[in-house]
C-alpha atoms as a PDB file:
ATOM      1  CA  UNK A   1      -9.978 105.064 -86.302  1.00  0.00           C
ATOM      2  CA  UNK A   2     -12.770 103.090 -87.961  1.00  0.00           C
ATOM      3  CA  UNK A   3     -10.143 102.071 -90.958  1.00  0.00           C
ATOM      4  CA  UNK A   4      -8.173 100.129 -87.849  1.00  0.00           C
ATOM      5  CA  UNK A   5     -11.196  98.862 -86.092  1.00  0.00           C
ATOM      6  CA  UNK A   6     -12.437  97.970 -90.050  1.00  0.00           C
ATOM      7  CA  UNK A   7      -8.756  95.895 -90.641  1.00  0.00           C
ATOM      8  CA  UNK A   8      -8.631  94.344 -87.125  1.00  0.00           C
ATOM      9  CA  UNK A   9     -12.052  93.381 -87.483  1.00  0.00           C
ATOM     10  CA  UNK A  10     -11.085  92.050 -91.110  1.00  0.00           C
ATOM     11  CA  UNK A  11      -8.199  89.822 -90.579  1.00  0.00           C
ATOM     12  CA  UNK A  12      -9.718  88.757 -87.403  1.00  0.00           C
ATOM     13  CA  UNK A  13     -12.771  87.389 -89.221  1.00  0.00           C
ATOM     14  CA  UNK A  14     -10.514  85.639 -92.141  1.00  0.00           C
ATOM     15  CA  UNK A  15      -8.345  83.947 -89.642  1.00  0.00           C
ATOM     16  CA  UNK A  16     -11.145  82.615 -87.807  1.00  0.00           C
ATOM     17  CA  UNK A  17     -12.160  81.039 -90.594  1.00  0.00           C
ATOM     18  CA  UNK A  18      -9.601  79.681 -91.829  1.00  0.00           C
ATOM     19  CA  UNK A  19      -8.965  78.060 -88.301  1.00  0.00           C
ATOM     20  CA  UNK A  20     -12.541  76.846 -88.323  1.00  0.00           C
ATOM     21  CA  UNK A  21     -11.856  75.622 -91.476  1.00  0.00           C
ATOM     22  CA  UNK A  22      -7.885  73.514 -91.171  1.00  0.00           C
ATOM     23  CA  UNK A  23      -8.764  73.160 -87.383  1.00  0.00           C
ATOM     24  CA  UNK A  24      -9.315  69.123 -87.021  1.00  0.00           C
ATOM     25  CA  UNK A  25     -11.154  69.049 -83.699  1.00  0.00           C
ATOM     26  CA  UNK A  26     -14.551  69.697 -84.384  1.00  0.00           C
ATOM     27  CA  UNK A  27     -15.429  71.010 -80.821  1.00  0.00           C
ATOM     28  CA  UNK A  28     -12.826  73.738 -81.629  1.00  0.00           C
ATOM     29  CA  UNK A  29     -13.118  74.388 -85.260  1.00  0.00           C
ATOM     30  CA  UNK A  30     -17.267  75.131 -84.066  1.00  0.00           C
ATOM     31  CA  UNK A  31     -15.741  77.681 -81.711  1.00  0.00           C
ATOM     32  CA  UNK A  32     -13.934  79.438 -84.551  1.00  0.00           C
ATOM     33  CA  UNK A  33     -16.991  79.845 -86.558  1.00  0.00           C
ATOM     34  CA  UNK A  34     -18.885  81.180 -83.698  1.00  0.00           C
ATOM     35  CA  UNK A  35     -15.936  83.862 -83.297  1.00  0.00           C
ATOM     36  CA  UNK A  36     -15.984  83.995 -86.965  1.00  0.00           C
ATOM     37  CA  UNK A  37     -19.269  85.047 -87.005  1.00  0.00           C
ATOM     38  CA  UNK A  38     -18.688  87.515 -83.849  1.00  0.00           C
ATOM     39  CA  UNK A  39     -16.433  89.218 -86.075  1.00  0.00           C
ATOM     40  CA  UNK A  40     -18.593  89.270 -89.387  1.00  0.00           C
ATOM     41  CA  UNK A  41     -21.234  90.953 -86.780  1.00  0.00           C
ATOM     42  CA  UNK A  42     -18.372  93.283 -85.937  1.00  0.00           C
ATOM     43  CA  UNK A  43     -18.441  94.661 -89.627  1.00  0.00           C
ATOM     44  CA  UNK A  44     -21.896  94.811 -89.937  1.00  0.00           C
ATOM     45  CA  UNK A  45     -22.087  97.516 -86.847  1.00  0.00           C
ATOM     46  CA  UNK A  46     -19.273  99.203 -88.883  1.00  0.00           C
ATOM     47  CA  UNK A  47     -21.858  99.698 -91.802  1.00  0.00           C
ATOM     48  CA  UNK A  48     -24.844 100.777 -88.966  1.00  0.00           C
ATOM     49  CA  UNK A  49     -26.736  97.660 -89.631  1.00  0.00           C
ATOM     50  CA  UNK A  50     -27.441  97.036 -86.064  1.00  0.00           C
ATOM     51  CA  UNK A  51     -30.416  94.995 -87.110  1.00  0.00           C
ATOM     52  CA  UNK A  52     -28.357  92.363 -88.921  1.00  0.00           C
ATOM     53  CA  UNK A  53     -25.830  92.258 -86.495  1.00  0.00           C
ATOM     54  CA  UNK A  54     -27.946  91.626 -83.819  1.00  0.00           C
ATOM     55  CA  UNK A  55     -29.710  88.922 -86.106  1.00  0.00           C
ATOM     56  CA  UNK A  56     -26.178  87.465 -87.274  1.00  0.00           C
ATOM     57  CA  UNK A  57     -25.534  86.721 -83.149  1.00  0.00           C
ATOM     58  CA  UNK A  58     -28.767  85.615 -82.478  1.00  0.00           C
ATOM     59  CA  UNK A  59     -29.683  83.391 -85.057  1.00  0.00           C
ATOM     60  CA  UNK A  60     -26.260  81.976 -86.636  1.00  0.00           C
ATOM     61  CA  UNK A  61     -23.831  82.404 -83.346  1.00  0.00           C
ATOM     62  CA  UNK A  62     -26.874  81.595 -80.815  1.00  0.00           C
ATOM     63  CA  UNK A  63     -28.713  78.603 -82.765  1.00  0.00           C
ATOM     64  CA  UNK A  64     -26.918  77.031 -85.478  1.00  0.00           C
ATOM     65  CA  UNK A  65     -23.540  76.902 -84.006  1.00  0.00           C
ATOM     66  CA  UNK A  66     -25.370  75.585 -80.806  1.00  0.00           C
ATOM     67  CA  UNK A  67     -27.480  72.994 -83.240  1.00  0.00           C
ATOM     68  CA  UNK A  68     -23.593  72.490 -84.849  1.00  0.00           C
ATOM     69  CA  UNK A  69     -22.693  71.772 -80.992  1.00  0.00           C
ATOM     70  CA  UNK A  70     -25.130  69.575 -80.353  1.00  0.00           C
ATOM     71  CA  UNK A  71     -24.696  67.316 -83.972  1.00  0.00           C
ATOM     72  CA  UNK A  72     -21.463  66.930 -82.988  1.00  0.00           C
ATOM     73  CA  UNK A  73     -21.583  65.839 -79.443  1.00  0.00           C
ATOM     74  CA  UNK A  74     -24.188  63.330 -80.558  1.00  0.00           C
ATOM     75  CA  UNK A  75     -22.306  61.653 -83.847  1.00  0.00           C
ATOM     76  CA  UNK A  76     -19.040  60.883 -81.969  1.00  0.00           C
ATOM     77  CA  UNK A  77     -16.779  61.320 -84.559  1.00  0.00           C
ATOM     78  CA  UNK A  78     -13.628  59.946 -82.879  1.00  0.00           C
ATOM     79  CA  UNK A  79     -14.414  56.053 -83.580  1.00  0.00           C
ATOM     80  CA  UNK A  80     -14.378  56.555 -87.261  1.00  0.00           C
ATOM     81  CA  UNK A  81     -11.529  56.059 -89.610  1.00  0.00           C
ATOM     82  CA  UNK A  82      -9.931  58.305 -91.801  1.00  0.00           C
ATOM     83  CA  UNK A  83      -8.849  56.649 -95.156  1.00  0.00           C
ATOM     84  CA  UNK A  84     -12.562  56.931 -97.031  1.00  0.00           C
ATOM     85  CA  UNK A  85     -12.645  60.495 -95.539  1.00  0.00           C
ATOM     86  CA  UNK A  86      -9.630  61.993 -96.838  1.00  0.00           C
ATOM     87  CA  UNK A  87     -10.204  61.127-100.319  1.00  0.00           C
ATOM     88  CA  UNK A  88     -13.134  63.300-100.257  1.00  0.00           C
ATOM     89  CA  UNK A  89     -11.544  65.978 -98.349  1.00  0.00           C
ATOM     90  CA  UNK A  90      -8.633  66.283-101.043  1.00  0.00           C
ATOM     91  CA  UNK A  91     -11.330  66.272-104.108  1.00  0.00           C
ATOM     92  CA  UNK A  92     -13.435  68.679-102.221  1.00  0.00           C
ATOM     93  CA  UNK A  93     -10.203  70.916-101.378  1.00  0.00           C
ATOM     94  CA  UNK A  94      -8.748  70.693-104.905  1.00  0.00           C
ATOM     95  CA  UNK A  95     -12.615  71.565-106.511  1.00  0.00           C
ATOM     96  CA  UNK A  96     -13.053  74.740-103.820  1.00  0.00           C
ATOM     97  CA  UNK A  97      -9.365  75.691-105.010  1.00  0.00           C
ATOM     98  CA  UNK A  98     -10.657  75.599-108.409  1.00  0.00           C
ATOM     99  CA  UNK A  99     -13.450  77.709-108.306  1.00  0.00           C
ATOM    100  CA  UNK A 100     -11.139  80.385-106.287  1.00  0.00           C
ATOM    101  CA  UNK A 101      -8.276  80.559-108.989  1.00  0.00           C
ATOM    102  CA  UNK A 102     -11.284  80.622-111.722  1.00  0.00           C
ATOM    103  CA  UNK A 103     -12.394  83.927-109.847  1.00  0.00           C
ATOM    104  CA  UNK A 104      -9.035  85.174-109.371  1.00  0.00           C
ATOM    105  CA  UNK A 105      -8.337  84.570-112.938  1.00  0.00           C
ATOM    106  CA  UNK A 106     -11.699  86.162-114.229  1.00  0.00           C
ATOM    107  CA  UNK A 107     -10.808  89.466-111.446  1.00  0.00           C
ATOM    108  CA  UNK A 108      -7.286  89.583-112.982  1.00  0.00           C
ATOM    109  CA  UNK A 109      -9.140  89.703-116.487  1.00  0.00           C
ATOM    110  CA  UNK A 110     -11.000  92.078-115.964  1.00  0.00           C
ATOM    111  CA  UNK A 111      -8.729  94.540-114.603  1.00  0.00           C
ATOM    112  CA  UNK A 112     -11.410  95.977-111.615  1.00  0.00           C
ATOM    113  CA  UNK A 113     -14.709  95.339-110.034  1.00  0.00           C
ATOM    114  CA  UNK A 114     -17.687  96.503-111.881  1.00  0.00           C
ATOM    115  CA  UNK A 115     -19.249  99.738-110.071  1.00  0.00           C
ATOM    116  CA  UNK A 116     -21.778  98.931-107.108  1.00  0.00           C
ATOM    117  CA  UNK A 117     -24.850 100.520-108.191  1.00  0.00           C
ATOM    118  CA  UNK A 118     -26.881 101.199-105.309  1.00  0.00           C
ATOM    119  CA  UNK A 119     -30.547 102.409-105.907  1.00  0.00           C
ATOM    120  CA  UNK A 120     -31.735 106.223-104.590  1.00  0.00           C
ATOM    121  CA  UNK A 121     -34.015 106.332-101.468  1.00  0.00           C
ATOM    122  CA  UNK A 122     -33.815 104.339 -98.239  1.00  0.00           C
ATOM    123  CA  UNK A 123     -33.538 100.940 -98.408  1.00  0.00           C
ATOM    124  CA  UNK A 124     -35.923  98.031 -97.913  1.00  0.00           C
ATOM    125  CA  UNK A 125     -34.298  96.410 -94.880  1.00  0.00           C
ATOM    126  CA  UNK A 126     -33.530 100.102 -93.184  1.00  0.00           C
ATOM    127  CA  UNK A 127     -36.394 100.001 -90.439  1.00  0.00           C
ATOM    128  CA  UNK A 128     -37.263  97.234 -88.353  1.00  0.00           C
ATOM    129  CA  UNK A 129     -40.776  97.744 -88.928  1.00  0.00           C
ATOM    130  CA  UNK A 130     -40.416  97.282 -93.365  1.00  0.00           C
ATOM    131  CA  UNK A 131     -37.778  94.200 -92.286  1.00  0.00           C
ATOM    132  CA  UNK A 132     -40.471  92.714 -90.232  1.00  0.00           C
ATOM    133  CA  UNK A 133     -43.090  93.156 -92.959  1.00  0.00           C
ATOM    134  CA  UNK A 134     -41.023  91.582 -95.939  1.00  0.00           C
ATOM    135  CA  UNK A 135     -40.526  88.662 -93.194  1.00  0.00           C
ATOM    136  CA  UNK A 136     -43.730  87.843 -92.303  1.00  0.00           C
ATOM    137  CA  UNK A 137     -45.737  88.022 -95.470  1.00  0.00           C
ATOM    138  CA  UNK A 138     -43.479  87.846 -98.553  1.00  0.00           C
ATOM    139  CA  UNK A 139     -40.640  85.522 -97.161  1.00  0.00           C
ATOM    140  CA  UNK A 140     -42.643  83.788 -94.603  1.00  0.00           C
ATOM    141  CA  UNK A 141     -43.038  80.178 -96.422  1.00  0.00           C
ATOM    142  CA  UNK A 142     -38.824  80.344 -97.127  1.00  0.00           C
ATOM    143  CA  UNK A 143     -38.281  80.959 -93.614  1.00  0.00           C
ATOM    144  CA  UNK A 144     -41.130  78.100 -92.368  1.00  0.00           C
ATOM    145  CA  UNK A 145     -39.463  75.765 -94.780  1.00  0.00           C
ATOM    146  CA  UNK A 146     -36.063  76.964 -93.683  1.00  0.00           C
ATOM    147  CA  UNK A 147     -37.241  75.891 -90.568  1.00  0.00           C
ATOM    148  CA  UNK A 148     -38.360  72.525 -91.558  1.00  0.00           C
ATOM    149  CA  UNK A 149     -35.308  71.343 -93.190  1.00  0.00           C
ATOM    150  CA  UNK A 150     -33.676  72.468 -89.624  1.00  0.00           C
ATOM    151  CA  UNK A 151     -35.673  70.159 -87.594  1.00  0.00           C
ATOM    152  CA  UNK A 152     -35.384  67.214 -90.501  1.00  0.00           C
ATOM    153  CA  UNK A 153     -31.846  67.450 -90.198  1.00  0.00           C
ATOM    154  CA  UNK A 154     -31.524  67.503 -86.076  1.00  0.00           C
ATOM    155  CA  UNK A 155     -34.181  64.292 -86.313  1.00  0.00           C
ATOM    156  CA  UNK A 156     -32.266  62.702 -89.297  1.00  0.00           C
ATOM    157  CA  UNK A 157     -29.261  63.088 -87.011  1.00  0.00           C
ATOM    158  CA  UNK A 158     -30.969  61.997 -83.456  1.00  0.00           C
ATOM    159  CA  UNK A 159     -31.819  58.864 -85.566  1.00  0.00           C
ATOM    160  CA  UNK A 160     -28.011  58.102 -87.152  1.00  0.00           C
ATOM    161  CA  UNK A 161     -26.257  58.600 -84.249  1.00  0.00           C
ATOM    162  CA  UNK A 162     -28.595  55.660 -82.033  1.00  0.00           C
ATOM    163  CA  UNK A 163     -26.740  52.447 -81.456  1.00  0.00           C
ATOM    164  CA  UNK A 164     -28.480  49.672 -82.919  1.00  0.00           C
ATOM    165  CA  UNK A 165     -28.751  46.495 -80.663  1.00  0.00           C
END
């Protein structure tokens, strides 16, 4: 049973994403993520980390595709024109199918994936009390700065998208 729930929640997640990614209304292809990332959390239960699932659905399906939301809503893309844009969709396209082939060629070299090692004991992010630890005193100046760059980006935004008179 879990090898079906594993595949459904699999292709599920992949086609998502790829709708989220060829999907050219913005309002929808945000949708897609956030049921892209329902079904990422989907695996994680899978794999009994409850804790990042719960974090995956709180912080990247509750905020950032909100914050994506709200960025969109406020640019307005529909006045803008396409012809500078697709140029730099086609490069970008053509460099991200690059880098895939590169890794498909350096798999098919290799013949298999090198053995996941993991290490003996529990791990680190097992509890939520030794998560909560690592968070607030070795990774707490990432996650303030993480947090900066966040609100940088919504002002940066707030200020692009005002008419000028």
């Amino acid at each position: 049973m879990h090898e079906f729930i594993f595949i459904f929640l699999a292709v599920f997640t992949v086609v998502c994403a790829l709708a989220a990614v060829l999907n050219r209304n913005t309002i929808d292809a945000a949708m897609c993520l956030l049921l892209c990332l329902a079904g990422v959390a989907g695996l994680f239960l899978l794999l009994d980390a409850f804790l990042l699932a719960f974090l995956l659905l709180l912080v990247y399906a509750g905020a950032v595709v909100t914050l994506f939301l709200f960025i969109i809503m406020l640019i307005d893309v529909r006045g803008a024109t396409g012809a500078p844009r697709r140029r730099m969709v086609t490069v970008s396209g053509v460099a991200a199918l690059a880098v895939v082939a590169a890794g498909l060629v350096s798999f098919l070299t290799r013949g298999r994936l090198a053995p996941l090692r993991l290490p003996a004991g529990p791990a680190i992010g097992a509890s939520l009390k030794a998560y909560a630890e690592l968070l607030f005193t070795t990774y707490l100046l990432p996650v303030q700065l993480v947090g900066f760059l966040l609100l940088i980006a919504i002002l940066g935004v707030i200020a692009l998208s005002r008419k000028t008179q």
